[in-house]
Protein backbone atom coordinates (compact mmCIF):
# COMPACT_ATOMS: atom_id res chain seq x y z
CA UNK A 1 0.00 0.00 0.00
CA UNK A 2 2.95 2.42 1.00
CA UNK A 3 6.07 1.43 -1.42
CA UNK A 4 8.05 4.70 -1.11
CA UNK A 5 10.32 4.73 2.07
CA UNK A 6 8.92 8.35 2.54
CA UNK A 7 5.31 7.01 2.70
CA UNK A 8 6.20 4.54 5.74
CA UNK A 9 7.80 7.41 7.35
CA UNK A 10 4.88 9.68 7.14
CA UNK A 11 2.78 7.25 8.40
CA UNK A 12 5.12 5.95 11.09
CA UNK A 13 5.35 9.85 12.54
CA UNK A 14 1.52 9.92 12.12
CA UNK A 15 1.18 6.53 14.86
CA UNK A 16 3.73 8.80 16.73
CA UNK A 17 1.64 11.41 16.58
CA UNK A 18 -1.12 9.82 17.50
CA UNK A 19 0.11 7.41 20.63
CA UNK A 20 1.33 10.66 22.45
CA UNK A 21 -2.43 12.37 21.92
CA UNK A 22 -3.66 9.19 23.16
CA UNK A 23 -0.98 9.28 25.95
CA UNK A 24 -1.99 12.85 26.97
CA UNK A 25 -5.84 12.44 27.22
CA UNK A 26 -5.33 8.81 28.91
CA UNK A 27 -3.01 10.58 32.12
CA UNK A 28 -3.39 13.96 32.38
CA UNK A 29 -6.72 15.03 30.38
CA UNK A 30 -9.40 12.39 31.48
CA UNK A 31 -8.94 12.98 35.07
CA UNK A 32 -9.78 16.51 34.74
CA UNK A 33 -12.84 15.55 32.23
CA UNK A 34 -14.14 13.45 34.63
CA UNK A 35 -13.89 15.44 37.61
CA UNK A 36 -15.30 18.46 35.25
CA UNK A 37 -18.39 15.92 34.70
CA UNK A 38 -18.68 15.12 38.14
CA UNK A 39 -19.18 19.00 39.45
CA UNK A 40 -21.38 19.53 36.44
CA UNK A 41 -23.25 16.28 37.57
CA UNK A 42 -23.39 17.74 41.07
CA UNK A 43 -24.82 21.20 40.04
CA UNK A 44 -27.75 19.58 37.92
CA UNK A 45 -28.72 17.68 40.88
CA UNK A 46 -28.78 20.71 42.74
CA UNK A 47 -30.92 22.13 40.27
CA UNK A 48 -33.25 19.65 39.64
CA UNK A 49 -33.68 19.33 43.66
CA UNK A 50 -34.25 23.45 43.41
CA UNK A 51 -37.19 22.92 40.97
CA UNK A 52 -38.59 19.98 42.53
CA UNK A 53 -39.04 21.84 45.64
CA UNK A 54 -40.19 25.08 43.68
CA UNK A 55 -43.01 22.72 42.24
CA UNK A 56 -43.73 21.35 45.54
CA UNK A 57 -44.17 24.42 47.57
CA UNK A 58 -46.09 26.50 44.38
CA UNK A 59 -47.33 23.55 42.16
CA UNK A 60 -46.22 25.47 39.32
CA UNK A 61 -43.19 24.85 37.16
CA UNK A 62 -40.67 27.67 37.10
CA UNK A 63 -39.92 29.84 34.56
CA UNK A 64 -36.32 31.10 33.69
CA UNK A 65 -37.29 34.62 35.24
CA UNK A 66 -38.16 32.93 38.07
CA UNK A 67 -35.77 30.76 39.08
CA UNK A 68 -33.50 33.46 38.99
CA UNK A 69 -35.27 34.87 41.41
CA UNK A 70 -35.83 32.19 43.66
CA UNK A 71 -31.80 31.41 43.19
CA UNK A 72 -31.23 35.03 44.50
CA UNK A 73 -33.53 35.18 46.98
CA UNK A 74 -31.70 31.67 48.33
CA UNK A 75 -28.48 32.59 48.46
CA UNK A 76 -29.70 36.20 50.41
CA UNK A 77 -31.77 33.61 52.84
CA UNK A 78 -28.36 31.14 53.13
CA UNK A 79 -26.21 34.36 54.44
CA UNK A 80 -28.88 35.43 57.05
CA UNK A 81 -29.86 31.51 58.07
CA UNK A 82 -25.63 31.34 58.10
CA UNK A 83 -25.45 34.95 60.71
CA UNK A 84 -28.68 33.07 62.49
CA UNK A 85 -26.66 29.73 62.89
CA UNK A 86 -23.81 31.33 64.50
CA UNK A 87 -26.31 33.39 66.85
CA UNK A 88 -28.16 30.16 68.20
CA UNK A 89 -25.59 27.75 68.05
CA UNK A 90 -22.36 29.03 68.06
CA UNK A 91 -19.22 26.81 66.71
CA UNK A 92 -17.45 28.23 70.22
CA UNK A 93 -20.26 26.19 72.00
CA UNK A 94 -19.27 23.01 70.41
CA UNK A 95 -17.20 19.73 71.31
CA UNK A 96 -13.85 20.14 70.32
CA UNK A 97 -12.92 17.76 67.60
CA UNK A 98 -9.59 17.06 69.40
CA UNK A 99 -11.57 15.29 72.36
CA UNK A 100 -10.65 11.91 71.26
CA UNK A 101 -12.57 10.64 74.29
CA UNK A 102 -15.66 12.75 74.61
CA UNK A 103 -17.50 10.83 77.63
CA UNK A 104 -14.65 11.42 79.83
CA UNK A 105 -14.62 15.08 78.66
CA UNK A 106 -17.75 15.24 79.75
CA UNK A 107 -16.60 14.07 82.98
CA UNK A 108 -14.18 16.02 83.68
CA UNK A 109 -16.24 19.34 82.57
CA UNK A 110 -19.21 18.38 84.77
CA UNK A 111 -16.84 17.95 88.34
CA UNK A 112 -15.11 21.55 87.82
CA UNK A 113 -18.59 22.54 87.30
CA UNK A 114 -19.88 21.04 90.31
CA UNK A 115 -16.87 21.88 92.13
CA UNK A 116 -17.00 25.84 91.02
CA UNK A 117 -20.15 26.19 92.91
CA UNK A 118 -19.67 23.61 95.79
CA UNK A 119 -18.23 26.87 98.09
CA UNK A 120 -20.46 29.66 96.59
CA UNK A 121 -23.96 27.32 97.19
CA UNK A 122 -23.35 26.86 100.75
CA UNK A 123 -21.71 30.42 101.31
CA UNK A 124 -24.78 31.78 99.61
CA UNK A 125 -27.70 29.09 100.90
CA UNK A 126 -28.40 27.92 97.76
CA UNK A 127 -29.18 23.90 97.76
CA UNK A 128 -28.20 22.23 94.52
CA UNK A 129 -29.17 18.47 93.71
CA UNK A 130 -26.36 16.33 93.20
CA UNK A 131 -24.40 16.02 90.04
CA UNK A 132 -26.55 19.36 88.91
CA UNK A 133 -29.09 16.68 87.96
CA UNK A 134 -26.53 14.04 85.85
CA UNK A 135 -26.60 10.77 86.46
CA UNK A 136 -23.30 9.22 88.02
CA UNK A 137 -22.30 7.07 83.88
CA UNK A 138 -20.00 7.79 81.07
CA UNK A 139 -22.31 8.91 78.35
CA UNK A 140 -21.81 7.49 75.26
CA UNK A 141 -19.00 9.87 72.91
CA UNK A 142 -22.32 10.82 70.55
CA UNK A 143 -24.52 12.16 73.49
CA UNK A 144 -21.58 14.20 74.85
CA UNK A 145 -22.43 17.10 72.27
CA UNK A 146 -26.28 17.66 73.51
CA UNK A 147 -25.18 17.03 77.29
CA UNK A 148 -22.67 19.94 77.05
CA UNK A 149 -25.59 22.08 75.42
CA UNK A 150 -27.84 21.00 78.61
CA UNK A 151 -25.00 21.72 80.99
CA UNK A 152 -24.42 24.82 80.03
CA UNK A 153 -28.26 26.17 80.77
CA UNK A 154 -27.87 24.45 84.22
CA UNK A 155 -24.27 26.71 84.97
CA UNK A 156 -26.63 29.63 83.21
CA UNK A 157 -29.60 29.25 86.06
CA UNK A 158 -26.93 27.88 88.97
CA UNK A 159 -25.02 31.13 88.48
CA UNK A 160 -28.32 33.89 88.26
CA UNK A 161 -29.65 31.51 91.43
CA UNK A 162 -25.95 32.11 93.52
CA UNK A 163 -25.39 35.60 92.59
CA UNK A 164 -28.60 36.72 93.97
CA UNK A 165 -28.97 33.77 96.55
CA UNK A 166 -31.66 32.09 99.41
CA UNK A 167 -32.97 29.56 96.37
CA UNK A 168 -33.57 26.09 96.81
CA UNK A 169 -32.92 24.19 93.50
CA UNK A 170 -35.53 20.79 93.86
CA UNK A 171 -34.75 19.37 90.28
CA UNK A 172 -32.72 19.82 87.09
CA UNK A 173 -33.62 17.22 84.32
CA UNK A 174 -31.78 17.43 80.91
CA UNK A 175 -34.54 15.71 78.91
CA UNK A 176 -35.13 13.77 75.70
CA UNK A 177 -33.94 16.20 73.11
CA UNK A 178 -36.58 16.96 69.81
CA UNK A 179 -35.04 16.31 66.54
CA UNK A 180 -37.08 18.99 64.20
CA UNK A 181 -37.28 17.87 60.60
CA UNK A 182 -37.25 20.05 57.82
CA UNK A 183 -40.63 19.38 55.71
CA UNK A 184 -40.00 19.73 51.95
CA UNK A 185 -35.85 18.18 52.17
CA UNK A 186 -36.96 15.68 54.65
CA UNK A 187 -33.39 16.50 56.90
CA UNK A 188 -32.50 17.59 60.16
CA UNK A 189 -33.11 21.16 60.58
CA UNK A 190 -32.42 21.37 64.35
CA UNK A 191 -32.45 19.68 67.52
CA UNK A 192 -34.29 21.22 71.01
CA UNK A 193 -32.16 20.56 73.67
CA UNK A 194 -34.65 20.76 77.05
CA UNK A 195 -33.88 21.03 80.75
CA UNK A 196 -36.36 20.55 83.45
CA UNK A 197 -36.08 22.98 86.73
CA UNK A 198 -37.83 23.11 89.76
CA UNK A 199 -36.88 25.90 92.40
CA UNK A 200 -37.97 27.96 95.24
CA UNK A 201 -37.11 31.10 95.18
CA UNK A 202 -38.15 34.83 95.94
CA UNK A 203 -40.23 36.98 93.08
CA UNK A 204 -37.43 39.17 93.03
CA UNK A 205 -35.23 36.72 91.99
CA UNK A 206 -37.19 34.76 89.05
CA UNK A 207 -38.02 38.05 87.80
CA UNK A 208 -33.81 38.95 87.29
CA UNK A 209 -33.73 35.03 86.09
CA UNK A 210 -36.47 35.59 83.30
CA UNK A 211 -34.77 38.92 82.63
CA UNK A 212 -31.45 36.99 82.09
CA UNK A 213 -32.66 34.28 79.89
CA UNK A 214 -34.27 36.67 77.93
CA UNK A 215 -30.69 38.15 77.06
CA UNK A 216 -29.22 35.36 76.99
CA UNK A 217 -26.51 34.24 73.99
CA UNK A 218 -26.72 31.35 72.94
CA UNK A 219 -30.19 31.82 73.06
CA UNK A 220 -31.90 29.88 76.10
CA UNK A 221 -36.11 29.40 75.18
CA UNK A 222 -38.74 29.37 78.14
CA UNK A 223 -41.46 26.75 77.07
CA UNK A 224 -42.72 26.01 80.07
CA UNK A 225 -43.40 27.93 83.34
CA UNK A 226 -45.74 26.48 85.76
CA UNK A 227 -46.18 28.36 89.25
CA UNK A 228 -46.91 25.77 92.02
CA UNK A 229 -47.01 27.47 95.01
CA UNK A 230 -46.69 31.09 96.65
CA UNK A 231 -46.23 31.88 99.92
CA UNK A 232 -47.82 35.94 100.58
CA UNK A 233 -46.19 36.49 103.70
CA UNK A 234 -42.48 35.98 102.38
CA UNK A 235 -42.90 36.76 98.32
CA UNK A 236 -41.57 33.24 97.64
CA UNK A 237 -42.76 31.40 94.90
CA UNK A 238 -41.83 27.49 93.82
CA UNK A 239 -42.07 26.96 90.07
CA UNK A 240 -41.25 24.31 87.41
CA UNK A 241 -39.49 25.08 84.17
CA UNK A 242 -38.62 23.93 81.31
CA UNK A 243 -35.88 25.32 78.98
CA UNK A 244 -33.98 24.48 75.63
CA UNK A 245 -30.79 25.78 73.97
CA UNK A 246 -30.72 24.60 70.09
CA UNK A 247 -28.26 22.72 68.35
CA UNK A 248 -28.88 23.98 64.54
CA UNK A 249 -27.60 21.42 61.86
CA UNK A 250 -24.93 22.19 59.65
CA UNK A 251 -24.27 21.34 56.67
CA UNK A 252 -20.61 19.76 55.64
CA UNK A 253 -17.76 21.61 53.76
């Protein structure tokens, strides 16, 4: 087919040619292609999830105008939810990652509590129930997070309670936390972290403790308040409450 010596040569250079393009897409280009498919892959899945829940909330399909919009108005709505996040449930507030072992963390942190108010409850007449309501167990390393959150609302009341002192603290109960689900993704929006408390205490008192938890950061609800008693002659009142810090879920880098 090729006689002439400068035919073969030609078409020798050509296989050259051709087994270093091959060479160069195989090792160096295809990765890049693939990954390049993969993040396009990943953004139409993101859209399609967009417009599925565009159609779900409106029951219309969206036009091009409007999904422009709606793309705006999410990514205005992901920067507040973001400043929100960090409001409510700030990273600060957290479990360390380097706690290796977080039960015994937990531990540790719920003595020096104890501890830091075993001289200022009896100095001030303030009666606290042992283990600030904690039972005596290392917690499991995946419970340690919400068990910090509920410790720190007890070391919020303990401390309002001693600084204005004569309270008697009856019962703190961290209990069952509420997983929230959000309704059109179907994932965890946020979890309610609640603490029961039952104290006796003077009117003056609750009043600075409502005034507190009102201000307070991280942000500390009131659900419940139930009076049960009030004595006239002293101004002393015994109540039950019940409040929550939130964990707020986060979604990974």
């Amino acid at each position: 087919m090729f006689k002439t010596p400068r035919e073969k040569n030609i078409l020798k250079q050509g296989l050259i040619i051709f087994a270093v393009l091959a060479g160069i897409y195989i090792f160096f280009l295809s990765p890049f292609l693939r990954e390049g498919r993969s993040i396009i892959d990943e953004e139409l899945e993101r859209k399609i999830s967009d417009m599925k829940r565009f159609i779900t909330l409106t029951g219309t399909v969206p036009s091009k105008e409007s999904f422009a919009k709606m793309e705006k108005e999410k990514n205005s709505l992901e920067e507040k939810f973001s400043d929100l996040v960090d409001f409510v449930d700030p990273k600060k507030a957290r479990l360390s990652e380097k706690n290796a072992e977080a039960g015994l963390y937990f531990i540790e942190k719920l003595h020096s509590t104890m501890k830091k108010f075993e001289s200022d409850s009896a100095a001030k007449g303030v009666k606290l129930p042992e283990n600030l309501g904690f039972g005596d167990g290392l917690p499991k390393d995946n419970m340690v997070p919400v068990l910090l959150r509920q410790l720190e609302i007890i070391e919020f009341v303990v401390e309002i309670l001693l600084k204005n002192g004569g309270s008697d603290v009856y019962a703190l109960k961290p209990l069952k936390s509420i997983e929230n689900i959000e309704p059109v993704s179907k994932k965890l929006f946020y979890t309610e972290l609640p603490i029961q408390i039952s104290i006796k205490t003077g009117t003056k008192t609750l009043m600075n403790l409502l005034l507190e938890l009102k201000n307070a950061s991280p942000v500390i609800s009131v659900k419940e308040l139930h009076v049960k008693s009030i004595e006239p002659d002293s101004g002393d009142v015994e109540i039950s409450l019940v409040l929550s810090s939130f964990m707020v879920a986060r979604e990974e880098k």
